[in-house]
N, C-alpha and C. Protein backbone atom coordinates (compact mmCIF):
# COMPACT_ATOMS: atom_id res chain seq x y z
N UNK A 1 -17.08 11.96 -18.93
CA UNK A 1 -17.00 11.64 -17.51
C UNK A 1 -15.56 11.26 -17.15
N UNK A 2 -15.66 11.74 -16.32
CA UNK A 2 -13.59 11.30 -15.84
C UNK A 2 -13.66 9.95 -15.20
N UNK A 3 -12.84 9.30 -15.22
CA UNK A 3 -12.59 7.81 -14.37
C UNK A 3 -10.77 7.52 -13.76
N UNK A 4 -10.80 7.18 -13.18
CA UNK A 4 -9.88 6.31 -12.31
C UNK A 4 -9.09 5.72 -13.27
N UNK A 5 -8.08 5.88 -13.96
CA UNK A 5 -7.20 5.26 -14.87
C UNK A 5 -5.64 4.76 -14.11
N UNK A 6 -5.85 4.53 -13.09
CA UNK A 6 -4.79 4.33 -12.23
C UNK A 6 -4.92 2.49 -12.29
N UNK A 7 -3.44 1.22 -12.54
CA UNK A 7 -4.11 0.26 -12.28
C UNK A 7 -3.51 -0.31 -10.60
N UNK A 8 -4.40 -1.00 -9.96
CA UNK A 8 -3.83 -1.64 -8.79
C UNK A 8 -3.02 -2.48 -9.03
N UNK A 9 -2.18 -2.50 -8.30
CA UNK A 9 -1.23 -3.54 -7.76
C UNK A 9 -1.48 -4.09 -6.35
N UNK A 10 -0.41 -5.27 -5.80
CA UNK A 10 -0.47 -5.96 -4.50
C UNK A 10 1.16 -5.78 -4.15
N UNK A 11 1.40 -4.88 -3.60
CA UNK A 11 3.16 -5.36 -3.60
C UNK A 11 4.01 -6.23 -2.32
N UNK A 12 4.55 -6.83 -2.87
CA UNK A 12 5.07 -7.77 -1.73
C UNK A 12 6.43 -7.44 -0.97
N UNK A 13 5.73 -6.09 -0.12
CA UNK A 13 6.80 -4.74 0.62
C UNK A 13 7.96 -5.78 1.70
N UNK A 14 7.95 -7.14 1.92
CA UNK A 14 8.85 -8.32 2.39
C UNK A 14 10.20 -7.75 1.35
N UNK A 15 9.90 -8.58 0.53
CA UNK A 15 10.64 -8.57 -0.69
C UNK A 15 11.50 -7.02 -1.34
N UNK A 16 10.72 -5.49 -0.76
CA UNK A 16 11.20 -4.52 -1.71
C UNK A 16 11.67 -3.99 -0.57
N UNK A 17 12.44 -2.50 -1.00
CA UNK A 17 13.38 -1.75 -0.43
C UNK A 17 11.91 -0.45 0.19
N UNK A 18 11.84 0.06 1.05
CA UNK A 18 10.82 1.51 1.34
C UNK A 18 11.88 2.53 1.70
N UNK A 19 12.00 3.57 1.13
CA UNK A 19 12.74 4.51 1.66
C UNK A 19 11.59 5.62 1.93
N UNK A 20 11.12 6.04 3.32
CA UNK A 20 10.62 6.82 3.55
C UNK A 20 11.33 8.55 3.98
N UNK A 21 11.31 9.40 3.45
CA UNK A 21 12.35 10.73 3.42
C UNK A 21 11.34 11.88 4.64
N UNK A 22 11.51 12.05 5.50
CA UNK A 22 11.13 12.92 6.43
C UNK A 22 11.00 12.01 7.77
N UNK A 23 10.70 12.62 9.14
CA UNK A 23 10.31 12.53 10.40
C UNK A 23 8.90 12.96 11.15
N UNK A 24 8.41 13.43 10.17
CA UNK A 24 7.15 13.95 11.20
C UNK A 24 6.19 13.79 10.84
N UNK A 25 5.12 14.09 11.22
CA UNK A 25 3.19 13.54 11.16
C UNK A 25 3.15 12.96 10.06
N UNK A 26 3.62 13.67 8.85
CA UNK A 26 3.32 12.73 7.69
C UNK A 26 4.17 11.31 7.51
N UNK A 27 5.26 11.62 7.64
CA UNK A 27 6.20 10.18 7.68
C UNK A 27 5.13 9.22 8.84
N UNK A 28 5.47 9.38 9.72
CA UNK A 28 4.81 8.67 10.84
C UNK A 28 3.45 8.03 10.24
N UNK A 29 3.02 8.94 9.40
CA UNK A 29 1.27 8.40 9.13
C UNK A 29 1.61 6.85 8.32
N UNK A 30 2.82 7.99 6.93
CA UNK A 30 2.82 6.49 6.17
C UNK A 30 3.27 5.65 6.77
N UNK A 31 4.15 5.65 7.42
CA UNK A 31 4.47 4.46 8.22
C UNK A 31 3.68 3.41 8.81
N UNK A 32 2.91 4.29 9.70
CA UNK A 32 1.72 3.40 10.14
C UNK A 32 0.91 2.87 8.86
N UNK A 33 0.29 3.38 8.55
CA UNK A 33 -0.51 2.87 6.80
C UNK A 33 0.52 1.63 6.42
N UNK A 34 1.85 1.56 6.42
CA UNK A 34 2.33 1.27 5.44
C UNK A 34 2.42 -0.57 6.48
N UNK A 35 3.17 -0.24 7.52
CA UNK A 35 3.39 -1.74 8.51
C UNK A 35 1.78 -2.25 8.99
N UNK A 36 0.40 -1.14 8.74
CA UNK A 36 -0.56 -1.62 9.13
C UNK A 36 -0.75 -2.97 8.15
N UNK A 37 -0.74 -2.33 6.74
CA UNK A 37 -1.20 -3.55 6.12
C UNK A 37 -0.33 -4.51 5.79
N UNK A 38 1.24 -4.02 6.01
CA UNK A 38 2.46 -5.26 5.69
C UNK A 38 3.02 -5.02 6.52
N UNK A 39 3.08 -5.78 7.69
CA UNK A 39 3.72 -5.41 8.83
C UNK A 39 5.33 -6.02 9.02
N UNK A 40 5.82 -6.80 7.77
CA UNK A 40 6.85 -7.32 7.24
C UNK A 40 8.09 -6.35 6.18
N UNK A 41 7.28 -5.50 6.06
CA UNK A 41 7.80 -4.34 5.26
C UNK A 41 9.56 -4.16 5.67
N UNK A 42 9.69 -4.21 4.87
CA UNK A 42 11.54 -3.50 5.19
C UNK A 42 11.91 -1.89 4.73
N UNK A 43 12.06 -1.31 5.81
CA UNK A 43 11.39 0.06 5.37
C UNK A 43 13.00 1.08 6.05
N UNK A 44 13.34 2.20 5.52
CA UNK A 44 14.22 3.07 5.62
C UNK A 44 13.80 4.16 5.95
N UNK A 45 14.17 4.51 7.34
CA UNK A 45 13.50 6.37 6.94
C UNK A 45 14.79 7.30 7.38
N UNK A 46 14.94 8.19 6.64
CA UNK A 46 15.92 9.34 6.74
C UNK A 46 15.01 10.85 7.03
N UNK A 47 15.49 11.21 7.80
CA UNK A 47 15.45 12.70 8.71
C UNK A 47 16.47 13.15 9.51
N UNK A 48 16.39 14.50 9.76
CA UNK A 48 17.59 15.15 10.24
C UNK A 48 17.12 15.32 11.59
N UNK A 49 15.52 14.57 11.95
CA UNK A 49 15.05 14.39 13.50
C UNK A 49 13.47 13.13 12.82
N UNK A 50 13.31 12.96 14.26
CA UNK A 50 12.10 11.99 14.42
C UNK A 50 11.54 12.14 15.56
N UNK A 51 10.05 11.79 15.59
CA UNK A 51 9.24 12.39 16.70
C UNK A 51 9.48 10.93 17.68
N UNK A 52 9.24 10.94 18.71
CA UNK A 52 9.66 10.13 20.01
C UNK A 52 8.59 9.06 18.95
N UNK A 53 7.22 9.63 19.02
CA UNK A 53 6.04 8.40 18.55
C UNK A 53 6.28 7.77 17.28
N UNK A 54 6.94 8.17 16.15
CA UNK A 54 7.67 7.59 15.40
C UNK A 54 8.67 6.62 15.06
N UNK A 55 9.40 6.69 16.54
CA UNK A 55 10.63 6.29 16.61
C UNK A 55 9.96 4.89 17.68
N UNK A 56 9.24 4.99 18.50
CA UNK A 56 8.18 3.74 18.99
C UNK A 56 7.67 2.98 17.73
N UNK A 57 6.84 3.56 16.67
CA UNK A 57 5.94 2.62 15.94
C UNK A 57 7.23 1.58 14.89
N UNK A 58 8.42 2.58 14.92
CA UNK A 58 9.74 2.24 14.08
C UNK A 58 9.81 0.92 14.94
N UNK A 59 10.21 1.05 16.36
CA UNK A 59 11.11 -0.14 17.26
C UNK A 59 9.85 -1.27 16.64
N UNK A 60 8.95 -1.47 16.45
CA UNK A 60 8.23 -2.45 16.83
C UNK A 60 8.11 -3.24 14.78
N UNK A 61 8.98 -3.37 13.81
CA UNK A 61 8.89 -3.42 12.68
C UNK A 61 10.41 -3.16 11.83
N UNK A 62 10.23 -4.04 11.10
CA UNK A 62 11.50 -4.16 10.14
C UNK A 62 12.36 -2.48 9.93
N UNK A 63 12.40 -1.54 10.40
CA UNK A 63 12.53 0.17 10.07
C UNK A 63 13.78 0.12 10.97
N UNK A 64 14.78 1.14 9.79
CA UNK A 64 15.79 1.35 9.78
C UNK A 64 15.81 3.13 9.94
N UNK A 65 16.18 3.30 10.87
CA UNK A 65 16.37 5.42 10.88
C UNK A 65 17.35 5.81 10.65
N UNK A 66 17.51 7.05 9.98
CA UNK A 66 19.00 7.63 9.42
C UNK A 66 18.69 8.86 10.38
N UNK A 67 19.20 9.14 10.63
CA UNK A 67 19.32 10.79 11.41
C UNK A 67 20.27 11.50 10.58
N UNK A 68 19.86 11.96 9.26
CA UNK A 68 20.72 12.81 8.35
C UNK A 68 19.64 13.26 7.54
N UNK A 69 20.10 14.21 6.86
CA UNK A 69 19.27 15.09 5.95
C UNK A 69 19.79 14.45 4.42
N UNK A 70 19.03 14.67 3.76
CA UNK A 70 18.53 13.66 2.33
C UNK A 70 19.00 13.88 1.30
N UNK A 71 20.21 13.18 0.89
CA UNK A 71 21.12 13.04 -0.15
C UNK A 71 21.01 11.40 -1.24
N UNK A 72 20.82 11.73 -2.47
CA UNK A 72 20.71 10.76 -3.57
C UNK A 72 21.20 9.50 -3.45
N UNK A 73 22.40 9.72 -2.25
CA UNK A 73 22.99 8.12 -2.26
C UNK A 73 21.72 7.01 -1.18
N UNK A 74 20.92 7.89 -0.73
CA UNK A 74 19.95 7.28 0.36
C UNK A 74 19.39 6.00 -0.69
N UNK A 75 19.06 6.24 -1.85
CA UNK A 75 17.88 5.83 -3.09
C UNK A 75 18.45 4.88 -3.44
N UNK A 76 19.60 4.45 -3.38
CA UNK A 76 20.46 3.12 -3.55
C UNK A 76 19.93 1.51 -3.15
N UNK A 77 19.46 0.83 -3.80
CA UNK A 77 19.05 -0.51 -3.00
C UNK A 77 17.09 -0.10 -3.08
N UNK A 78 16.84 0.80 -3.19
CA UNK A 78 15.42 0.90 -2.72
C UNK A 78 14.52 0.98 -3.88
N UNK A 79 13.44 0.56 -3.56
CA UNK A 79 12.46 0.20 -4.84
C UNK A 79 10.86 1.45 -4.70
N UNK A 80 10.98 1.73 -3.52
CA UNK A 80 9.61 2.75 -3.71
C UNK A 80 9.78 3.51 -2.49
N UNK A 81 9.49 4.85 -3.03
CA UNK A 81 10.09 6.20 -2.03
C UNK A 81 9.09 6.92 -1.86
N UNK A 82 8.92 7.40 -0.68
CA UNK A 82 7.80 8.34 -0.17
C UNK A 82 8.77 9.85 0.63
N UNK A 83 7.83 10.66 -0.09
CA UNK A 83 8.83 11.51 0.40
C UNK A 83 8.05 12.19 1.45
N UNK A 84 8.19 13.18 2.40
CA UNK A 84 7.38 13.47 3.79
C UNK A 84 7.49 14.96 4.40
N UNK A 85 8.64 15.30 3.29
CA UNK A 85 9.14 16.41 4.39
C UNK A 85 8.15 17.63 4.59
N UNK A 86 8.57 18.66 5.25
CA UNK A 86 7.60 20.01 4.85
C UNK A 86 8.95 21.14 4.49
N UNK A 87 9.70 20.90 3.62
CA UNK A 87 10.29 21.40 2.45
C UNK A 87 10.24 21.50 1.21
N UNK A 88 9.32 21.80 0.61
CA UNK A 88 9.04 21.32 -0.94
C UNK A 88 10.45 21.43 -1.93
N UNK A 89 11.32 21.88 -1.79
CA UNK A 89 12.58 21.77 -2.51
C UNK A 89 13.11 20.58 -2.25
N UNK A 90 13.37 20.29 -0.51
CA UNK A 90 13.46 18.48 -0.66
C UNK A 90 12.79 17.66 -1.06
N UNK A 91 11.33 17.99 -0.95
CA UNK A 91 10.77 17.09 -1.97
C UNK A 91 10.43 16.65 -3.25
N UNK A 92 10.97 18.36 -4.40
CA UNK A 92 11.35 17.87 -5.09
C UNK A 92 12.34 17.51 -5.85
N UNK A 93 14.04 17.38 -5.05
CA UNK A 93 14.56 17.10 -5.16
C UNK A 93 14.18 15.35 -5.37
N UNK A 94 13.93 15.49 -4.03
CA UNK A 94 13.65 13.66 -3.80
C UNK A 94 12.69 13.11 -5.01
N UNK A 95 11.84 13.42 -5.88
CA UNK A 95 11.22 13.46 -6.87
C UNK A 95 12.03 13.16 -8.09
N UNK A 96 12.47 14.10 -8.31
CA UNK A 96 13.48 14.23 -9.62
C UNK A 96 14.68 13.21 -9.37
N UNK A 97 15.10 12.92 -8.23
CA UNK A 97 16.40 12.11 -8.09
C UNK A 97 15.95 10.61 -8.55
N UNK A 98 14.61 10.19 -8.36
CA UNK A 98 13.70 9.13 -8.15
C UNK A 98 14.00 8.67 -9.69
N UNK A 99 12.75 10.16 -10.53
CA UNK A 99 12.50 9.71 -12.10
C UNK A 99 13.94 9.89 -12.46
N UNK A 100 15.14 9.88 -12.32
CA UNK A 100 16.33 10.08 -12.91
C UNK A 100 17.17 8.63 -12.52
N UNK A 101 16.48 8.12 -11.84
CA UNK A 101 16.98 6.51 -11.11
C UNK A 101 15.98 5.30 -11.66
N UNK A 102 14.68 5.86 -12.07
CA UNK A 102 13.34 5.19 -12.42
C UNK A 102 13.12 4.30 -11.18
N UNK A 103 13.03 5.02 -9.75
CA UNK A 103 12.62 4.59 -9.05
C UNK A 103 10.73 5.13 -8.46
N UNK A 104 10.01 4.05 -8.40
CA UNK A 104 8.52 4.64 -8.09
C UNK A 104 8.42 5.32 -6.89
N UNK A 105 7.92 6.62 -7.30
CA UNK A 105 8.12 7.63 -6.12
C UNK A 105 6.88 8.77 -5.45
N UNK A 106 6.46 8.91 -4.69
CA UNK A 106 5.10 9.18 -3.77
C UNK A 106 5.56 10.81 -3.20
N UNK A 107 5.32 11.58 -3.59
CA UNK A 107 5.22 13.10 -2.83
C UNK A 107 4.26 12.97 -1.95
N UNK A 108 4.00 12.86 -0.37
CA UNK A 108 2.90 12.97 -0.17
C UNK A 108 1.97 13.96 -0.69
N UNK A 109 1.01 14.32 -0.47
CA UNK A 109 0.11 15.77 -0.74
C UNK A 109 0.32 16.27 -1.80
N UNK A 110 0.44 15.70 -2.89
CA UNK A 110 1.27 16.21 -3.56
C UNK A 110 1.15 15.35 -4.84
N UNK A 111 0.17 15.67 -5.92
CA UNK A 111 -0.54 14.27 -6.87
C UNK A 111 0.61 14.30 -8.08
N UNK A 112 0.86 15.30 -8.39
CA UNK A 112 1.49 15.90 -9.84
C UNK A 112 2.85 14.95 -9.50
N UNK A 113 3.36 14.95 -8.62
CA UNK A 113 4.81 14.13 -7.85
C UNK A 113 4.37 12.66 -7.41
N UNK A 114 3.65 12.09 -7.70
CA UNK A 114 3.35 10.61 -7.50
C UNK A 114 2.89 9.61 -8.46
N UNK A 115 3.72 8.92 -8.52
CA UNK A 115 4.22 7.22 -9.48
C UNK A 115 2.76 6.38 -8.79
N UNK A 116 2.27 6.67 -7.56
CA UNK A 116 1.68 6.08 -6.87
C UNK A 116 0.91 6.25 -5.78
N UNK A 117 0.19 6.10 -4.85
CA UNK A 117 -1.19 6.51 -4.42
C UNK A 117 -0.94 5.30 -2.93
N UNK A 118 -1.08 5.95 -1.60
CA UNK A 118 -1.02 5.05 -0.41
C UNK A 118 -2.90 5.35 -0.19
N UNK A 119 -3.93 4.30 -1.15
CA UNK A 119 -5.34 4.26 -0.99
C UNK A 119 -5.68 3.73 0.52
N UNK A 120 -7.16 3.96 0.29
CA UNK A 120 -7.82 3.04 1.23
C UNK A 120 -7.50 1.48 1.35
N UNK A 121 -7.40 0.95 2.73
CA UNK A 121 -7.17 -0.86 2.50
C UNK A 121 -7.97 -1.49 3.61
N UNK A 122 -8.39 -2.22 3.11
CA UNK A 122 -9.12 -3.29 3.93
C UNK A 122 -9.31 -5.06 4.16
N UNK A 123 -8.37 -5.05 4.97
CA UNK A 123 -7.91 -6.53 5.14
C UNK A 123 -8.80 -7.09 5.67
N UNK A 124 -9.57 -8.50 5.89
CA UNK A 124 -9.90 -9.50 6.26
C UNK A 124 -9.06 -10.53 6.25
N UNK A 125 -8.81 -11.33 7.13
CA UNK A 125 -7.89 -12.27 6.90
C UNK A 125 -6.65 -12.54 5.35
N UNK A 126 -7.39 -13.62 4.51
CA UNK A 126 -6.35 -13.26 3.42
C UNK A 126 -7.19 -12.87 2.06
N UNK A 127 -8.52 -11.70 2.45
CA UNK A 127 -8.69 -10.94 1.41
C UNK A 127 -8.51 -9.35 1.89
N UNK A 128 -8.06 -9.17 0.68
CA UNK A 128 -7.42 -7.42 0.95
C UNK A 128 -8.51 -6.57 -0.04
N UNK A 129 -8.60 -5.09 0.27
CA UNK A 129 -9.31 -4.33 -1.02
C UNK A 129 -8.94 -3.13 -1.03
N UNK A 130 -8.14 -2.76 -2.03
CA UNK A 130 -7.42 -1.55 -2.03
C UNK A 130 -8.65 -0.51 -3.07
N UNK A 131 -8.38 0.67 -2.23
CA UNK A 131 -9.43 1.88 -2.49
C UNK A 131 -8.75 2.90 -2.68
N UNK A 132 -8.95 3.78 -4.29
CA UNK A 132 -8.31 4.62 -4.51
C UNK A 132 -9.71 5.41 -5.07
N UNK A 133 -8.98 6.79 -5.10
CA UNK A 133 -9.99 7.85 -5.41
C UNK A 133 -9.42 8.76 -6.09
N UNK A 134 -8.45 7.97 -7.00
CA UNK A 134 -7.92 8.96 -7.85
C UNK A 134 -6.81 10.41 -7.27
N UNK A 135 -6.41 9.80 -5.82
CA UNK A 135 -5.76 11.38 -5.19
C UNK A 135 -6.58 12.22 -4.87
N UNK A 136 -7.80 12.81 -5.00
CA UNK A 136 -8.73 13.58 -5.02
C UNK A 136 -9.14 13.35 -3.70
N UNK A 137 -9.83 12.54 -3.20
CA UNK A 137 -10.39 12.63 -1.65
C UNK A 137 -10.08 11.71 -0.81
N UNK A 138 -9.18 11.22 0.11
CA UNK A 138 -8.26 10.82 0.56
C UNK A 138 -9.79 10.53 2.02
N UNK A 139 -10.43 11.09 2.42
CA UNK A 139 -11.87 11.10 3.13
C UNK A 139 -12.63 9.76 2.50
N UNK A 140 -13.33 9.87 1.26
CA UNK A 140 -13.78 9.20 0.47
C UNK A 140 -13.76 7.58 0.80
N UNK A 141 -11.99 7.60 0.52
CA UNK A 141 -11.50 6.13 0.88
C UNK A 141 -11.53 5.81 2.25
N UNK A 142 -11.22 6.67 3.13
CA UNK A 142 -11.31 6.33 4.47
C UNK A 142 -12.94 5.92 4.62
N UNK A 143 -14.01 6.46 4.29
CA UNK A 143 -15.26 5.96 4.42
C UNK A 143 -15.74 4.86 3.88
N UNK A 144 -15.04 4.66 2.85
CA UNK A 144 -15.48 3.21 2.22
C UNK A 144 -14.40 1.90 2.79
N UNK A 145 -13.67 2.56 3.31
CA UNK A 145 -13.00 1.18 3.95
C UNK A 145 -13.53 1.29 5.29
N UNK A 146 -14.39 1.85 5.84
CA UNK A 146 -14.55 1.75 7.03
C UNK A 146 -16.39 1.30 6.91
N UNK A 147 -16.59 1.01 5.36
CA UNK A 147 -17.99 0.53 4.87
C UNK A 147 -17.58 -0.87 4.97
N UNK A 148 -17.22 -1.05 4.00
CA UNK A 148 -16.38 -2.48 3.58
C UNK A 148 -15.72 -3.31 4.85
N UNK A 149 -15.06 -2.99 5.61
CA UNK A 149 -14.60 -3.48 7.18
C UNK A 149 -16.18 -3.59 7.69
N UNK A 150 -17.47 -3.27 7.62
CA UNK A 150 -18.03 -3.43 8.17
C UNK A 150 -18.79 -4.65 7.76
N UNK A 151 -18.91 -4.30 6.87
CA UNK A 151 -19.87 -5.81 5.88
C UNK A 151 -19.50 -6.79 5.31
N UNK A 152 -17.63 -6.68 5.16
CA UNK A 152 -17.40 -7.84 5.11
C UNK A 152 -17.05 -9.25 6.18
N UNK A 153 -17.67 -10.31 6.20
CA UNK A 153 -17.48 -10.80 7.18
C UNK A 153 -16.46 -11.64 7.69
N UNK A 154 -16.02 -11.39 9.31
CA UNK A 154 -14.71 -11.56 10.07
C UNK A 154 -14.17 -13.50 9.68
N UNK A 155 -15.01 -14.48 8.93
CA UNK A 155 -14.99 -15.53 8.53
C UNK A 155 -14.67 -15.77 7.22
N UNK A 156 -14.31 -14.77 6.28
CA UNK A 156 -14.12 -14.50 4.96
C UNK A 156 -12.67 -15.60 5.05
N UNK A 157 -12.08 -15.59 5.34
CA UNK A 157 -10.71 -16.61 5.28
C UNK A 157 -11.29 -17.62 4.97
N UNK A 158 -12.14 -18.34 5.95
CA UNK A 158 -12.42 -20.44 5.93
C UNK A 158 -13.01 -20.04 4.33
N UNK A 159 -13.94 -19.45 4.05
CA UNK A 159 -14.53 -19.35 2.65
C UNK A 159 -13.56 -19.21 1.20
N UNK A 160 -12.56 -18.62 2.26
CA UNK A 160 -11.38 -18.62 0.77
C UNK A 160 -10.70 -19.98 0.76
N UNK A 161 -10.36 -20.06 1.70
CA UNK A 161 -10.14 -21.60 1.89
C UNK A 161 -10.39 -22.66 1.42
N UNK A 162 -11.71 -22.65 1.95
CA UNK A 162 -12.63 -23.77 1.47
C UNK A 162 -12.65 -23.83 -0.11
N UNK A 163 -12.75 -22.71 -0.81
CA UNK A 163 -12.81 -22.52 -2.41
C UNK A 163 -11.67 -22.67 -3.20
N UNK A 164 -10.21 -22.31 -1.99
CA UNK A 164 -9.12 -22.36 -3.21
C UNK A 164 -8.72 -24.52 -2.86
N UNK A 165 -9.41 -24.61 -1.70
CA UNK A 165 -9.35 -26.46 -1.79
C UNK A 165 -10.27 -27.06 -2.63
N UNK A 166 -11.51 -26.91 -3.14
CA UNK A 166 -12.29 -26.76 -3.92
C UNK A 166 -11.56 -27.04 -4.98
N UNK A 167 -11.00 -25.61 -5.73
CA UNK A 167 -10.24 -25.72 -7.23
C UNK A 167 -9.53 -26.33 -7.41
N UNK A 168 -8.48 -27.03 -6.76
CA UNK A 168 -7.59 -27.62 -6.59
C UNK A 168 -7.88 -29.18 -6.92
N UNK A 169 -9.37 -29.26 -6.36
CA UNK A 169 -9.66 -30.68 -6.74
C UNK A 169 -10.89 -31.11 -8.25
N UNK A 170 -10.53 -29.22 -8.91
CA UNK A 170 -11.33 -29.38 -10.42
C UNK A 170 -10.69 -30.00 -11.63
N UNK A 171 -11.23 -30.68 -11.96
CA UNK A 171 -10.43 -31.66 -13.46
C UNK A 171 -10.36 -30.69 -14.89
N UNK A 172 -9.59 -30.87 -15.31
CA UNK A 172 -9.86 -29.95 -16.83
C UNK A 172 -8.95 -28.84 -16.97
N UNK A 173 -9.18 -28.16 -18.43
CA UNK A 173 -8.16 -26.99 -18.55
C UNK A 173 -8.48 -25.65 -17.80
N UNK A 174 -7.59 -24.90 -17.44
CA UNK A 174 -8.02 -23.54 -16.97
C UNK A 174 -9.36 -23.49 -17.24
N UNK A 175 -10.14 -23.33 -18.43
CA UNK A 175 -10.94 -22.08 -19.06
C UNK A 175 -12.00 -22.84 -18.05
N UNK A 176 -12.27 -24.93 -18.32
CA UNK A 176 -13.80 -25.25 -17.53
C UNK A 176 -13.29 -25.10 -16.15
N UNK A 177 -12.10 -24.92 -15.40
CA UNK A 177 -12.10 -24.57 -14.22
C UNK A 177 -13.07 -23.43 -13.59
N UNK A 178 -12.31 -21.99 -14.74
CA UNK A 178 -12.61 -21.07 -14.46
C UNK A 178 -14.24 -20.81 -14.84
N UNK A 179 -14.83 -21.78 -15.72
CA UNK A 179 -16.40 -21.72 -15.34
C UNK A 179 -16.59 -22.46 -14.35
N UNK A 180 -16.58 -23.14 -13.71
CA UNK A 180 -16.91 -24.08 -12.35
C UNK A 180 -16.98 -23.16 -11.22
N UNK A 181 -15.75 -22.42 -10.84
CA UNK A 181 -15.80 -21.77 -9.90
C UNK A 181 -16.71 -20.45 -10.06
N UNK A 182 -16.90 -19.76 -11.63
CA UNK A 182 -17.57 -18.88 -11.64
C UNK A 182 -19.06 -19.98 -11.11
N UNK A 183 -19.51 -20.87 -11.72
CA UNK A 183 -20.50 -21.52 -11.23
C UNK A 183 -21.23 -21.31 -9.79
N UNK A 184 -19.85 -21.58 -9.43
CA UNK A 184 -20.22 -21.76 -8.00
C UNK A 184 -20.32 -20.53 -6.84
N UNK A 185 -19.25 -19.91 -7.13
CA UNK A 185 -19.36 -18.46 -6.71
C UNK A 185 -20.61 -17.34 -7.02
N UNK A 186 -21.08 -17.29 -8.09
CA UNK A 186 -22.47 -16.75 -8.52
C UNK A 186 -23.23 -16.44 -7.16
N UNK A 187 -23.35 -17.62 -6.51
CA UNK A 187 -24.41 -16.94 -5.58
C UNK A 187 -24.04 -15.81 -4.39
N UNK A 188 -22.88 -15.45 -4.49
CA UNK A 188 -22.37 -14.31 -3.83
C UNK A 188 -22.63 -12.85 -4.29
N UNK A 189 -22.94 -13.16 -5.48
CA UNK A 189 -23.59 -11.71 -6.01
C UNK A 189 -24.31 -11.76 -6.37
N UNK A 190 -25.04 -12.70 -6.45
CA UNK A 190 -26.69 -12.84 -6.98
C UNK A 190 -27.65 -11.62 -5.84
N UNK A 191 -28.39 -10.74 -6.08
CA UNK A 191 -29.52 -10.26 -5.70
C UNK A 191 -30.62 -11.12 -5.30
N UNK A 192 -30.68 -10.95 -3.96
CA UNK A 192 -32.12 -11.60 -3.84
C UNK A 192 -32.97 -10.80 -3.91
């Protein structure tokens, strides 16, 4: 049986460099995807044009535009690259320039060329749930985050809350912490 051997991460896109490489529908998408769920993101995009609606979702978020066509010195300073264009020679240029820098790097559409995967996400206050499908159905994830947004509930914060004030006031080493709270948490997945 095949499985998902990909592991998640949380990245704290404040903190890192985004160099996004193209201008159009696809750039724009990640973009949106990308300030939807970190809207703190410090993000770069280079193109030799940009669509008007692009250049709106840009004004409103940490995004920097180059109006030039895509040369190696762009990759300087930056920690994770998405590339966008509809040139596949620029993109895999932008690819190869990446693994030759060991910078983590995203072809859109494009699985064989990606360090990394822009999944399904689903925020509630301050719980997140990232949904991957292995690259394969990009649909898939959109349906299960639009499951998950439904059933999880819009009060999920006070509950995290309430639990990480909770731990805070448990006596003992890690390990009886970490049974206490399993203790207590149990009834969240218990089957009735």
């Amino acid at each position: 049986m095949e499985r998902n051997n990909l592991y998640p991460v949380f990245l704290k896109t404040s903190k890192l460099h985004v160099l996004i490489v193209g201008g159009g529908n696809v750039a724009e998408e990640k973009l949106r995807f990308l300030t939807k769920s970190s809207p703190d993101s410090k993000v770069t995009m280079v193109s030799p044009m940009f669509r008007k609606q692009t250049k709106k979702v840009a004004a409103n978020f940490d995004v920097k535009l180059i109006v030039d066509s895509y040369n190696q010195s762009y990759l300087k300073g930056k920690h994770l690259v998405i590339a966008t264009t509809d040139v596949p020679e620029v993109n895999l240029k932008v690819y190869n320039d990446c693994r030759a820098l060991d910078k983590l790097v995203n072809v859109a559409d494009n699985p064989p060329y990606c360090d990394f995967y822009m999944g399904g996400i689903v925020t509630k206050g301050n719980v997140k749930i990232a949904i991957s499908t292995n690259g394969k159905s990009p649909t898939t994830a959109k349906r299960l985050r639009q499951f998950f947004e439904e059933v999880i509930p819009e009060d999920i914060t006070k509950m995290v809350q309430n639990l990480n004030d909770y731990r805070k006031t448990l006596k003992g080493d890690f390990e009886e912490k970490v049974n206490k709270m399993n203790e207590i948490t149990q009834s969240l997945v218990d089957k009735s």
